[in-house]
PDB file of N, CA and C in Angstrom:
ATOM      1  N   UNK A   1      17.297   5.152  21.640  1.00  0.00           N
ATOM      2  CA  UNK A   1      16.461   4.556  20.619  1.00  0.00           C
ATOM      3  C   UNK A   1      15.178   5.377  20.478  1.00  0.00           C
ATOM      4  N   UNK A   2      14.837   5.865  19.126  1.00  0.00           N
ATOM      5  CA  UNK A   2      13.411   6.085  18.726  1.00  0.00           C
ATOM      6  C   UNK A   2      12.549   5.191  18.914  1.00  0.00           C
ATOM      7  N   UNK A   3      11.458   6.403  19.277  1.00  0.00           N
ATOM      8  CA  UNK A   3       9.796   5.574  20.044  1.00  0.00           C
ATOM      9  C   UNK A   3       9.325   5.599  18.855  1.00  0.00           C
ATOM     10  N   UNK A   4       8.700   4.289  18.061  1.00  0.00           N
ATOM     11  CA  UNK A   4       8.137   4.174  16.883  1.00  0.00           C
ATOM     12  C   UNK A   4       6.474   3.481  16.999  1.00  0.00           C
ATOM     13  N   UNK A   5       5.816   4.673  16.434  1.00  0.00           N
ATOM     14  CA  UNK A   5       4.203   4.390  16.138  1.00  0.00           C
ATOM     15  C   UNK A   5       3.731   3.721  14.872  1.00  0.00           C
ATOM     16  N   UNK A   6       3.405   3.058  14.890  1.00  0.00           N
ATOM     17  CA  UNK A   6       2.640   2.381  13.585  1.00  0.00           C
ATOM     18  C   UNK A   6       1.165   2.601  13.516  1.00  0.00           C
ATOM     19  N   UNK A   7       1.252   3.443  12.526  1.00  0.00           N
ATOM     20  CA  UNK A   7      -0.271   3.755  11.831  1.00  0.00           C
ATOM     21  C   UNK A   7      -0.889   2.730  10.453  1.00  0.00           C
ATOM     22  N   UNK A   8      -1.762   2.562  10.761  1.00  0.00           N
ATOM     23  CA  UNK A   8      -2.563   2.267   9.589  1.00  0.00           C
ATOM     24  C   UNK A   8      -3.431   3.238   8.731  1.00  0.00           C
ATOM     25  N   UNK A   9      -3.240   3.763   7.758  1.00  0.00           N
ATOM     26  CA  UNK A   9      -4.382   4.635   6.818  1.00  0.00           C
ATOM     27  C   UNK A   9      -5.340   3.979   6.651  1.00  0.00           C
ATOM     28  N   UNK A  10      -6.487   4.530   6.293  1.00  0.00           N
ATOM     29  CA  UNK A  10      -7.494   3.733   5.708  1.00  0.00           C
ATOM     30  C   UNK A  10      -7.665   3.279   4.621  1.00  0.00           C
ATOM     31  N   UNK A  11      -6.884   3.386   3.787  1.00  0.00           N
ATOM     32  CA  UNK A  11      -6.847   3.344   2.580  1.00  0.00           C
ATOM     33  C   UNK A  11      -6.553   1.567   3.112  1.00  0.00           C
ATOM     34  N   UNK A  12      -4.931   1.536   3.950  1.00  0.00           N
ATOM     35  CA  UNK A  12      -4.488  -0.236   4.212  1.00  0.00           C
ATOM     36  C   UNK A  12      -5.177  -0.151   4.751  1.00  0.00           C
ATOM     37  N   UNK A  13      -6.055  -0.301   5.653  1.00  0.00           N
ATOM     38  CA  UNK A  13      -6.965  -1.299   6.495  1.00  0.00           C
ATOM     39  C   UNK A  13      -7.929  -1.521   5.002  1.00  0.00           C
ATOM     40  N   UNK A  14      -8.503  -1.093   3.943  1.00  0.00           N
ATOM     41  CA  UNK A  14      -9.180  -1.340   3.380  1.00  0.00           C
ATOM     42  C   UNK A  14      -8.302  -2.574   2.409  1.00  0.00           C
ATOM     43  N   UNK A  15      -7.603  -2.510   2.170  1.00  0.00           N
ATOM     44  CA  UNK A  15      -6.382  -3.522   1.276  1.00  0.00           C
ATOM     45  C   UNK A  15      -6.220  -4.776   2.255  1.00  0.00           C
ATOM     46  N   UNK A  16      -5.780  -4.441   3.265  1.00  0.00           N
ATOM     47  CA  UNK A  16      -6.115  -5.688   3.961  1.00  0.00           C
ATOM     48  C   UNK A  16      -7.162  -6.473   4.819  1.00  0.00           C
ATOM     49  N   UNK A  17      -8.197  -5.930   4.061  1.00  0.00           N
ATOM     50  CA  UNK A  17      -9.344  -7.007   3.649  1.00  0.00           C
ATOM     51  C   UNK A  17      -9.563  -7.624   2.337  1.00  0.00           C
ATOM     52  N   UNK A  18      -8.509  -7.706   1.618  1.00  0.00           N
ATOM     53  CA  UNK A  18      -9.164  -8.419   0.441  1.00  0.00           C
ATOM     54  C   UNK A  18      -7.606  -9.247   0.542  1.00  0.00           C
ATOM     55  N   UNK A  19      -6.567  -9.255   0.830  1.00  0.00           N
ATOM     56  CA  UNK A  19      -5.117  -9.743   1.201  1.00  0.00           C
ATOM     57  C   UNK A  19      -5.780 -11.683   1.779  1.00  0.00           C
ATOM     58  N   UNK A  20      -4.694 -12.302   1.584  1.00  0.00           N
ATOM     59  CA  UNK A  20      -4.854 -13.530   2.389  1.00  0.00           C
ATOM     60  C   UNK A  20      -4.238 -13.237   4.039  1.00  0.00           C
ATOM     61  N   UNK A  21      -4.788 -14.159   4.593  1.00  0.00           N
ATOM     62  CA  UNK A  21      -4.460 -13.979   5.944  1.00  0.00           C
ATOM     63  C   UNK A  21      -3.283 -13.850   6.408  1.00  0.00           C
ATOM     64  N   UNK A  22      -2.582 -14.809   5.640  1.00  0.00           N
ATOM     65  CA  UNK A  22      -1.186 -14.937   5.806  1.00  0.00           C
ATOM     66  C   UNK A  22      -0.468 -13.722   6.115  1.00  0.00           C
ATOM     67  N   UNK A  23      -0.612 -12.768   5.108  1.00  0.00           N
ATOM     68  CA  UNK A  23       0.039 -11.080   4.754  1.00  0.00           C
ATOM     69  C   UNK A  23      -0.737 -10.545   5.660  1.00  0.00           C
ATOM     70  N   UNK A  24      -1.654 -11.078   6.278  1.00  0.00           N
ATOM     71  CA  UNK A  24      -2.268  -9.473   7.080  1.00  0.00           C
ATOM     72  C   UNK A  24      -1.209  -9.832   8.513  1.00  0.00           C
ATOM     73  N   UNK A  25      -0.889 -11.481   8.776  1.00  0.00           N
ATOM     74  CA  UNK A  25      -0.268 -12.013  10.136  1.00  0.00           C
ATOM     75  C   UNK A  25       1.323 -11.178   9.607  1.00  0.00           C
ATOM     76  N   UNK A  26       1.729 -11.588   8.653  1.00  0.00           N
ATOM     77  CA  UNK A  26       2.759 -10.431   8.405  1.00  0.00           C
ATOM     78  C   UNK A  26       3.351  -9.342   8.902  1.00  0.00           C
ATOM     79  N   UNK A  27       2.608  -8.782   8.356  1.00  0.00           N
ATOM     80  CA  UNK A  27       2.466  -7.215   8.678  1.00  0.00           C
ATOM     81  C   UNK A  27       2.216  -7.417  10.049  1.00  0.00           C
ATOM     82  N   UNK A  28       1.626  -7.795  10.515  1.00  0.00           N
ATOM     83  CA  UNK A  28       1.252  -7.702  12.172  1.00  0.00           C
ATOM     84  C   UNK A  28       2.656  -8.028  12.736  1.00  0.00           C
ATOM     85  N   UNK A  29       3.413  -8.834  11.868  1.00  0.00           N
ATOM     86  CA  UNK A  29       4.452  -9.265  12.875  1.00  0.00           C
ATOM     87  C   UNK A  29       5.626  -8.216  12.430  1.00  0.00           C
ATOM     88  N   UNK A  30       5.397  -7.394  11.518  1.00  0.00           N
ATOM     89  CA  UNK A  30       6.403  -6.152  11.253  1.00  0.00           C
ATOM     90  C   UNK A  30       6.456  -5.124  12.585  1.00  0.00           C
ATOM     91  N   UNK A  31       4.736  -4.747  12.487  1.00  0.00           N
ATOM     92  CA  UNK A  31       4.487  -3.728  13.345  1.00  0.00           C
ATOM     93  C   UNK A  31       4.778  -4.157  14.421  1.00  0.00           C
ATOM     94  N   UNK A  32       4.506  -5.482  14.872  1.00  0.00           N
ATOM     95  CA  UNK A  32       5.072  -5.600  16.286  1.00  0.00           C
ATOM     96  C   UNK A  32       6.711  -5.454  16.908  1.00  0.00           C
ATOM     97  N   UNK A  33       7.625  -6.392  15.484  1.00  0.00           N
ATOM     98  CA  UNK A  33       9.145  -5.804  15.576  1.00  0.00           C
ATOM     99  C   UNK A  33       9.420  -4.041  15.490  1.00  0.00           C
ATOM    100  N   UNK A  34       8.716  -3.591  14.612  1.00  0.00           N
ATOM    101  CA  UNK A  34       8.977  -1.849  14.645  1.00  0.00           C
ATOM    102  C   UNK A  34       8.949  -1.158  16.070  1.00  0.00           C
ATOM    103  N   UNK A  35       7.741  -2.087  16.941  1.00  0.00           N
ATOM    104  CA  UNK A  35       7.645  -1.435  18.502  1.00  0.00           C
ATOM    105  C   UNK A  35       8.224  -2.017  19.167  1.00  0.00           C
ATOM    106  N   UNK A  36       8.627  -3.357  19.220  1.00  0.00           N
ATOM    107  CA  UNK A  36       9.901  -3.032  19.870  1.00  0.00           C
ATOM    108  C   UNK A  36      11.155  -3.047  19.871  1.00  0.00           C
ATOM    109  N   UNK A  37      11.474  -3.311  18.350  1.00  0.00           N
ATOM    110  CA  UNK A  37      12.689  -3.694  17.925  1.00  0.00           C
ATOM    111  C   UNK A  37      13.137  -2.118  17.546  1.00  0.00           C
ATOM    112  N   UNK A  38      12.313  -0.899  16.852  1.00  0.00           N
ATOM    113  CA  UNK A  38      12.797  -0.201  16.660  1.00  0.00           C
ATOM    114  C   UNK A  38      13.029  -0.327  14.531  1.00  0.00           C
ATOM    115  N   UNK A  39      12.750   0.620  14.226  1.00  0.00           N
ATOM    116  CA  UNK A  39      12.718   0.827  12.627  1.00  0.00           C
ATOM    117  C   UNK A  39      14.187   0.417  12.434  1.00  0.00           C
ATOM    118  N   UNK A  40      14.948   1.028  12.793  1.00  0.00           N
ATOM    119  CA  UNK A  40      16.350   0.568  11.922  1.00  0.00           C
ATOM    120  C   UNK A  40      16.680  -0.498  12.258  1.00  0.00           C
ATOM    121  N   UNK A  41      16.563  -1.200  13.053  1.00  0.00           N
ATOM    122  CA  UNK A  41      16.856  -2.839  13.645  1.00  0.00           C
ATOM    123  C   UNK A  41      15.998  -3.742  12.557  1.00  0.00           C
ATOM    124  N   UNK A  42      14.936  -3.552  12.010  1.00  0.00           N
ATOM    125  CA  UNK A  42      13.848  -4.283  11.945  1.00  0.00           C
ATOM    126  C   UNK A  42      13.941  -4.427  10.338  1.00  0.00           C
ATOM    127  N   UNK A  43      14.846  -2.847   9.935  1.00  0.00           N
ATOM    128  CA  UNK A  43      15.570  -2.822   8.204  1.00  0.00           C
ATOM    129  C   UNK A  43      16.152  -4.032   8.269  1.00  0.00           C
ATOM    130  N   UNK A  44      17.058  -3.910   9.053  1.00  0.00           N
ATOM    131  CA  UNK A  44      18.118  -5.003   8.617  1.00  0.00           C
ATOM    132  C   UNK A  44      17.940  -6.679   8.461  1.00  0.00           C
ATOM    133  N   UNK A  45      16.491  -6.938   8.236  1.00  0.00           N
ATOM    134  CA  UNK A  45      16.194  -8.017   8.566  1.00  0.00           C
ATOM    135  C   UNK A  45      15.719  -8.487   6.886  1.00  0.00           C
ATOM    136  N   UNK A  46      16.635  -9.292   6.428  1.00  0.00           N
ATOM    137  CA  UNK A  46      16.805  -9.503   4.982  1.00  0.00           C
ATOM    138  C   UNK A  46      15.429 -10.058   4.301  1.00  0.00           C
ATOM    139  N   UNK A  47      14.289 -11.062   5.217  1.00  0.00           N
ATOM    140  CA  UNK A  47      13.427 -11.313   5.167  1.00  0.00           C
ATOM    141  C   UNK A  47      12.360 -10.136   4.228  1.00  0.00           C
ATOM    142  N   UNK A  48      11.983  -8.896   5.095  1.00  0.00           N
ATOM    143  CA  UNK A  48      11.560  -7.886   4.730  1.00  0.00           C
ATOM    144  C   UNK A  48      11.787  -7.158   3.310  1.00  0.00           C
ATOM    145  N   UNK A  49      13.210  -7.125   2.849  1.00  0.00           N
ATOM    146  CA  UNK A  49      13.585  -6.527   1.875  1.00  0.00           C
ATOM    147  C   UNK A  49      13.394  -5.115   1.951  1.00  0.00           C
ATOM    148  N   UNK A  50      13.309  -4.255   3.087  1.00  0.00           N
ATOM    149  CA  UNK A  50      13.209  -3.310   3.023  1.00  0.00           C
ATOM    150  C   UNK A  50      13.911  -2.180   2.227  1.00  0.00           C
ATOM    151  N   UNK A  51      13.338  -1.264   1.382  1.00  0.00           N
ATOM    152  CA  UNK A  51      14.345  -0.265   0.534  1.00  0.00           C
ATOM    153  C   UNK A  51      13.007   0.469   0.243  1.00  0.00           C
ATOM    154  N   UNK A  52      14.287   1.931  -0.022  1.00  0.00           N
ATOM    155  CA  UNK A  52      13.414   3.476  -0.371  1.00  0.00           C
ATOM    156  C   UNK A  52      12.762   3.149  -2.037  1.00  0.00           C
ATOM    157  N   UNK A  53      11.967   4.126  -2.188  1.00  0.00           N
ATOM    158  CA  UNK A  53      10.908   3.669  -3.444  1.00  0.00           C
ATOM    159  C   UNK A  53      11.617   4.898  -4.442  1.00  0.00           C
ATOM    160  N   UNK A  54      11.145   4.950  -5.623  1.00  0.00           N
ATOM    161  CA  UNK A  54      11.503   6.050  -6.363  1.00  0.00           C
ATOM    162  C   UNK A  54      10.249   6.565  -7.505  1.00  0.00           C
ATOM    163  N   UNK A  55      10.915   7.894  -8.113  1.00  0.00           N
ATOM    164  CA  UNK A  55       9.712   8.016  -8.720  1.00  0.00           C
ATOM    165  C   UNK A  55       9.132   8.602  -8.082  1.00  0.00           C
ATOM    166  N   UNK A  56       7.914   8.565  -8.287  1.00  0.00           N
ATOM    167  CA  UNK A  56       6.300   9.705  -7.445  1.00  0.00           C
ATOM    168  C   UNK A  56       6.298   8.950  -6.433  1.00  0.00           C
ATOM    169  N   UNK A  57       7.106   8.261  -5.718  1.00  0.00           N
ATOM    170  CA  UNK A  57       7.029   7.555  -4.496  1.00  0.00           C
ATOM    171  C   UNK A  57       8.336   7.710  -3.303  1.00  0.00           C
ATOM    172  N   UNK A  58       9.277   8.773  -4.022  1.00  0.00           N
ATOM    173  CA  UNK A  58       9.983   9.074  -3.434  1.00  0.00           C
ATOM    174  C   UNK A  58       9.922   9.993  -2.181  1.00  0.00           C
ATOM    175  N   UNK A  59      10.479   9.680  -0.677  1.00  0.00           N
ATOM    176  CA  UNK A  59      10.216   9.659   0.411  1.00  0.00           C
ATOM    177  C   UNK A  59       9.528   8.683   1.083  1.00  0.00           C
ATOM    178  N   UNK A  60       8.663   7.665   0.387  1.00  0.00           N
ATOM    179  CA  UNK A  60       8.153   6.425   0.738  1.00  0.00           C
ATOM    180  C   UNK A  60       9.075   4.916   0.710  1.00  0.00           C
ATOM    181  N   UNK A  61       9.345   3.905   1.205  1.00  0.00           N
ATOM    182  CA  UNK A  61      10.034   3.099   1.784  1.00  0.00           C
ATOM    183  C   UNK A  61       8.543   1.688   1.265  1.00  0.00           C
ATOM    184  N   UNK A  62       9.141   0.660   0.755  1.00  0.00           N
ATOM    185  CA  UNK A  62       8.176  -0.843   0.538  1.00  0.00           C
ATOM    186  C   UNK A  62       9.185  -1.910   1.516  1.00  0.00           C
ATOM    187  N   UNK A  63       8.522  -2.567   2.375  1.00  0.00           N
ATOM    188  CA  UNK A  63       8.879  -4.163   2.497  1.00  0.00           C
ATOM    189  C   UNK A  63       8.166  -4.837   1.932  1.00  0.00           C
ATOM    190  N   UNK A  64       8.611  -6.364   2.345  1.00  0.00           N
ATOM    191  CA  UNK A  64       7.912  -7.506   1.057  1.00  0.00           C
ATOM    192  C   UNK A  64       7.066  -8.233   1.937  1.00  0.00           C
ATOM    193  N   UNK A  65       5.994  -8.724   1.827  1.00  0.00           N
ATOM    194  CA  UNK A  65       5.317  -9.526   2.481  1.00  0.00           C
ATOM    195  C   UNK A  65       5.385 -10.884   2.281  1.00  0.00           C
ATOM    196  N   UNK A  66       5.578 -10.769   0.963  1.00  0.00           N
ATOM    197  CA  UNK A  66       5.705 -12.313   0.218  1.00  0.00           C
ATOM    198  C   UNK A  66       6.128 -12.103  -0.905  1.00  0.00           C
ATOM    199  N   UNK A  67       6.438 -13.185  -1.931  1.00  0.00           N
ATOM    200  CA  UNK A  67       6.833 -12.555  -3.165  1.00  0.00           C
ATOM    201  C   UNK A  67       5.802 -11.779  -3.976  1.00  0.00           C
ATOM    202  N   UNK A  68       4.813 -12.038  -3.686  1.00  0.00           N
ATOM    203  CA  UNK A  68       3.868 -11.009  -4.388  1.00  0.00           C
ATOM    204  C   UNK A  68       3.312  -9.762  -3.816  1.00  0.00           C
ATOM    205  N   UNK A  69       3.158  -9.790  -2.352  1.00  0.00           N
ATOM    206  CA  UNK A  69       2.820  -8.441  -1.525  1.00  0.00           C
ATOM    207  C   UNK A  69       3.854  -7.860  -0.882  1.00  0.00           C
ATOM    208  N   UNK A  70       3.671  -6.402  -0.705  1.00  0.00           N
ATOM    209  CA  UNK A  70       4.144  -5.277  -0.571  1.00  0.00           C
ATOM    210  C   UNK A  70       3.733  -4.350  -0.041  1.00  0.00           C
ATOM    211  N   UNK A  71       4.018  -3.919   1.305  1.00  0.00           N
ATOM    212  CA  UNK A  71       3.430  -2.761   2.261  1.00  0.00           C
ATOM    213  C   UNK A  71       4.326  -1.481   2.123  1.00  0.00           C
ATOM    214  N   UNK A  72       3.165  -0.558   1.577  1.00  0.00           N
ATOM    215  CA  UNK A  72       4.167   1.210   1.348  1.00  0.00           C
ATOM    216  C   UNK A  72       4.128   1.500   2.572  1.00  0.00           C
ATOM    217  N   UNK A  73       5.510   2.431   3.018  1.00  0.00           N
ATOM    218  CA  UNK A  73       4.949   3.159   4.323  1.00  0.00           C
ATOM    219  C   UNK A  73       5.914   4.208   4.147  1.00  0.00           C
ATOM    220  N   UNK A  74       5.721   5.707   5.023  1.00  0.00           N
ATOM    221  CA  UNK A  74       6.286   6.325   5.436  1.00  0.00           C
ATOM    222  C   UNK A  74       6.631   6.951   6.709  1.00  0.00           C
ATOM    223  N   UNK A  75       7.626   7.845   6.847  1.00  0.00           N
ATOM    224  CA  UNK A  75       8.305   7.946   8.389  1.00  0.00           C
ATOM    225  C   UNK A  75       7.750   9.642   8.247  1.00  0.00           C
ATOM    226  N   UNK A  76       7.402   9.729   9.578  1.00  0.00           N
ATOM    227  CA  UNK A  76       6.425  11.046  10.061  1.00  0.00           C
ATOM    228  C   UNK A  76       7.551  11.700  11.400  1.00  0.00           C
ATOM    229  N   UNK A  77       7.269  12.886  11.613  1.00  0.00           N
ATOM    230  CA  UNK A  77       7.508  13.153  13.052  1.00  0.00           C
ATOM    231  C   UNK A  77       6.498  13.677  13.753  1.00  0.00           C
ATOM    232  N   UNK A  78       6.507  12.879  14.893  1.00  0.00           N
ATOM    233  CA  UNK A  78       5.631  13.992  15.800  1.00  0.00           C
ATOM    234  C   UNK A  78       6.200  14.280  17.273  1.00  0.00           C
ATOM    235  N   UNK A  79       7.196  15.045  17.269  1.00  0.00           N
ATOM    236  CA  UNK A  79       7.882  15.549  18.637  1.00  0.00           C
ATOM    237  C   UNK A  79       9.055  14.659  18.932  1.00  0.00           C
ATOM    238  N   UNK A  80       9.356  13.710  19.677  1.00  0.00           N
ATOM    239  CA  UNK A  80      10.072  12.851  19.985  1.00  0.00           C
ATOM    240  C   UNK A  80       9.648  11.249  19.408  1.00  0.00           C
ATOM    241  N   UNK A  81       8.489  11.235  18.966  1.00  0.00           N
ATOM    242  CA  UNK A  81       8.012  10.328  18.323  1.00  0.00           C
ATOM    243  C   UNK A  81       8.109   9.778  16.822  1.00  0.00           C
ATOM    244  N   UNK A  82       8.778   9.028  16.317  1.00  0.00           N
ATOM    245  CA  UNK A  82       8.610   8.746  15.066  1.00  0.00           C
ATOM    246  C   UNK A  82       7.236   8.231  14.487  1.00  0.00           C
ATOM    247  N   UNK A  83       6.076   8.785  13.778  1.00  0.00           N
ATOM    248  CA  UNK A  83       5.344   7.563  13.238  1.00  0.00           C
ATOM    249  C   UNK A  83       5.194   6.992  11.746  1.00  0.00           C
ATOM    250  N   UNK A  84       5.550   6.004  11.901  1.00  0.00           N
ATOM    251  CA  UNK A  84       5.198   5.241  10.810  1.00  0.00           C
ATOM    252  C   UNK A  84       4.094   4.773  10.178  1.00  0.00           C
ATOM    253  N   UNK A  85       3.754   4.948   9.105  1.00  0.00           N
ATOM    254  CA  UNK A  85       2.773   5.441   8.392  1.00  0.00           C
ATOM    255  C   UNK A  85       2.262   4.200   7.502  1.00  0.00           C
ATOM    256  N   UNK A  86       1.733   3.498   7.680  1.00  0.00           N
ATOM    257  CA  UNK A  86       1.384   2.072   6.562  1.00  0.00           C
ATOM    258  C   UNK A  86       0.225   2.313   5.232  1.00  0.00           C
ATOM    259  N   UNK A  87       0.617   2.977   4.215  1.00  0.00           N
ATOM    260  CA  UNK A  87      -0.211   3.892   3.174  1.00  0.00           C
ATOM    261  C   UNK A  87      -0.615   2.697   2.478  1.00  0.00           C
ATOM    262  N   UNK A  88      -0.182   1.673   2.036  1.00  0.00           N
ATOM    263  CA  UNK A  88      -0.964   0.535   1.097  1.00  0.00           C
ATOM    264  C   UNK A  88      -0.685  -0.750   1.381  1.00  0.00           C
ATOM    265  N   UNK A  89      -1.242  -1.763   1.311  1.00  0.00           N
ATOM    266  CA  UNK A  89      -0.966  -2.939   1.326  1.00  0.00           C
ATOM    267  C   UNK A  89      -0.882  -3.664   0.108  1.00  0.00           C
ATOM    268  N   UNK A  90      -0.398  -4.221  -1.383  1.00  0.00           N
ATOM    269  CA  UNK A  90      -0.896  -4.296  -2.193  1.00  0.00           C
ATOM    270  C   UNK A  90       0.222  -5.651  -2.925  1.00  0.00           C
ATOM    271  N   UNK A  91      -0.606  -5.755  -4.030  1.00  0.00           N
ATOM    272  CA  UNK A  91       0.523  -7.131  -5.179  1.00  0.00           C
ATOM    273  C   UNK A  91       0.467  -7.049  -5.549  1.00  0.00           C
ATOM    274  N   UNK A  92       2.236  -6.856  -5.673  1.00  0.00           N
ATOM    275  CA  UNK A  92       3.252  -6.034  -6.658  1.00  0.00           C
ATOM    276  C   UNK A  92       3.843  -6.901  -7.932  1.00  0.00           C
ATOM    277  N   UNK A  93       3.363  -6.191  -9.218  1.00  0.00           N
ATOM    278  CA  UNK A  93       3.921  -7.039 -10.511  1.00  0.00           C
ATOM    279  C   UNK A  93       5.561  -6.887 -10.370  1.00  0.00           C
ATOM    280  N   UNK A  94       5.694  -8.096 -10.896  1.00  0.00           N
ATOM    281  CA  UNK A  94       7.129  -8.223 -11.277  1.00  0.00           C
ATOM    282  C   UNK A  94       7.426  -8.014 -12.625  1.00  0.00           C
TER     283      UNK A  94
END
């Protein structure tokens, strides 16, 4: 199993300060399944809705926070390390 890091950009830590609490406990409870559940375990979890993005966003990956929020992220390498990359936190029009 891949060792998976979860980063925050600054860009999300700045997004999730204006988010309800709810979505920031969220996400907290993503990043915590990603470490130890592992990224591909943590896809499969229908809740999330996890899927690749397209467009000028291709190579980037969204789960769902709620029906209205949506965390971008992408997958990095660094040696034996995967890190995962949390680029926005944001709410997403339908």
């Amino acid at each position: 199993m891949n060792i998976y890091t979860v980063v925050l950009t600054k860009n999300a830590k700045r997004d999730l300060q204006k988010v309800p609490p709810y979505i920031a406990v969220k996400l907290a409870g993503w990043i915590e399944s990603v470490a130890h559940d592992g990224l591909l375990e943590v896809r499969k979890v229908p809740g999330f809705h996890d899927e690749p993005l397209k467009g000028n966003r291709v190579g980037q990956r969204s789960i769902r926070l709620s029906k209205s929020y949506r965390a971008i992220y992408k997958i990095g390498k660094n040696g034996e390390m995967e890190i995962v990359e949390v680029l926005e936190v944001n709410k997403h029009d339908y």
